[in-house]
Protein backbone atom coordinates (compact mmCIF):
# COMPACT_ATOMS: atom_id res chain seq x y z
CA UNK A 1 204.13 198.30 151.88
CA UNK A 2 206.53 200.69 152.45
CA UNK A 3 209.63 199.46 154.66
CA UNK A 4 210.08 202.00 157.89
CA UNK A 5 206.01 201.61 158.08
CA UNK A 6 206.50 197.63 158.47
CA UNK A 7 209.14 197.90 160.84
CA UNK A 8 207.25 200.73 162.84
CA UNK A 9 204.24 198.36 163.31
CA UNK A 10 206.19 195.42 164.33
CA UNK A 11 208.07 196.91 166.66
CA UNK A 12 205.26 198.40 168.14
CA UNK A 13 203.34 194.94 168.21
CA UNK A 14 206.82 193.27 169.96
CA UNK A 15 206.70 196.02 172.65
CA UNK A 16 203.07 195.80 172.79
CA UNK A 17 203.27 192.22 174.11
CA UNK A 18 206.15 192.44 176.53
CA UNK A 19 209.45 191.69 173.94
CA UNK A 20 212.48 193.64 175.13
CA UNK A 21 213.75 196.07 172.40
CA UNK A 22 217.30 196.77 171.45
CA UNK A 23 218.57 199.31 169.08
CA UNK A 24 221.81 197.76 166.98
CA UNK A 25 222.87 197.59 164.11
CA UNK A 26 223.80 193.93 163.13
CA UNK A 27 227.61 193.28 161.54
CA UNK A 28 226.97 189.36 161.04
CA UNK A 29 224.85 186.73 161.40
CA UNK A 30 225.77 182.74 161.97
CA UNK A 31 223.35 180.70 160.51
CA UNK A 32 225.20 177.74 160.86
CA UNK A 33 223.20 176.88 164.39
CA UNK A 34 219.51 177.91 166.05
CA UNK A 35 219.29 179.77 167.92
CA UNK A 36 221.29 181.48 165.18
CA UNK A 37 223.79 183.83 166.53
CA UNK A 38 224.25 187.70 165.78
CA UNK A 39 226.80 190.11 166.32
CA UNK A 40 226.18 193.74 166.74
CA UNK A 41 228.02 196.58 165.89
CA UNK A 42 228.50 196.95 169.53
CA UNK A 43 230.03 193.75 170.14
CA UNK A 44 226.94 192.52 171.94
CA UNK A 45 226.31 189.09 170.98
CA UNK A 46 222.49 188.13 170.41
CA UNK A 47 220.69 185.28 169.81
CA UNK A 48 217.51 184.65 167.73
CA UNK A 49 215.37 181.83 166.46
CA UNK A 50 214.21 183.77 163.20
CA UNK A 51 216.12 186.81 161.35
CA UNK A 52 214.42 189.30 159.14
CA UNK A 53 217.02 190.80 156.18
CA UNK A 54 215.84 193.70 154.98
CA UNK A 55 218.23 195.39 152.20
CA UNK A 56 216.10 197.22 150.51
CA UNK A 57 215.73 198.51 147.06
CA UNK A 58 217.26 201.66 145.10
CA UNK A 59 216.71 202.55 141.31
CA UNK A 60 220.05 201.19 138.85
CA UNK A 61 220.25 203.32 136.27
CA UNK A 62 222.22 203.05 133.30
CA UNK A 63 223.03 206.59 132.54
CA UNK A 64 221.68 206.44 128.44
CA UNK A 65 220.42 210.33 127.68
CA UNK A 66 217.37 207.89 126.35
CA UNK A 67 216.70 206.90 130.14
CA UNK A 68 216.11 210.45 131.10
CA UNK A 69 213.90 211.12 128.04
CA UNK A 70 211.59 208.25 128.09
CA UNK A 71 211.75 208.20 132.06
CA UNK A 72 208.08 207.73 133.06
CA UNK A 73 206.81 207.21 129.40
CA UNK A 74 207.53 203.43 129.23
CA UNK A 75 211.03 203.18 130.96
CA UNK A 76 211.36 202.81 135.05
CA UNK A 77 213.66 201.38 137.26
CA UNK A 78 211.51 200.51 139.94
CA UNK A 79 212.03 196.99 141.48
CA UNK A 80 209.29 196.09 143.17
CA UNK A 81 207.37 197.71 140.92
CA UNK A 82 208.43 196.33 136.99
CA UNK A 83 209.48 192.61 139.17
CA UNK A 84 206.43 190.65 137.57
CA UNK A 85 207.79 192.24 133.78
């Protein structure tokens, strides 16, 4: 499952049964309490009684001239992918 196709369909299902949608991008996160408390980039405070981190993923690699050659023969760097190896 790709990521921005997950979060498209959830926020689609929140707005589809009446949840009120903000867009910000969140700077912390105090998990020390519920409802746990977040901070936006905004300085709007939130609260929330489940968070969702999403990092995400990104190839690492190395920079061996043997990575390049044997790139797709054998050698990835593809997390979700090689995980269970």
């Amino acid at each position: 499952i790709q990521g921005p196709w997950l979060m498209e369909q959830m926020r689609d299902q929140a707005a589809h049964v009446g949840a009120r949608l903000i867009n910000d991008f969140i700077a912390s996160v105090d998990f020390s309490s519920r409802p746990f408390t977040c901070t936006g980039d905004s300085g709007d405070v939130y609260t929330a009684d489940a968070v969702i981190i999403a990092t995400g993923a990104q190839a690492r690699w190395l920079g061996l001239p043997s990575e390049t050659r044997f790139k797709g023969f054998g050698v990835s760097a593809c997390a979700t992918c090689d995980g269970f190896f």
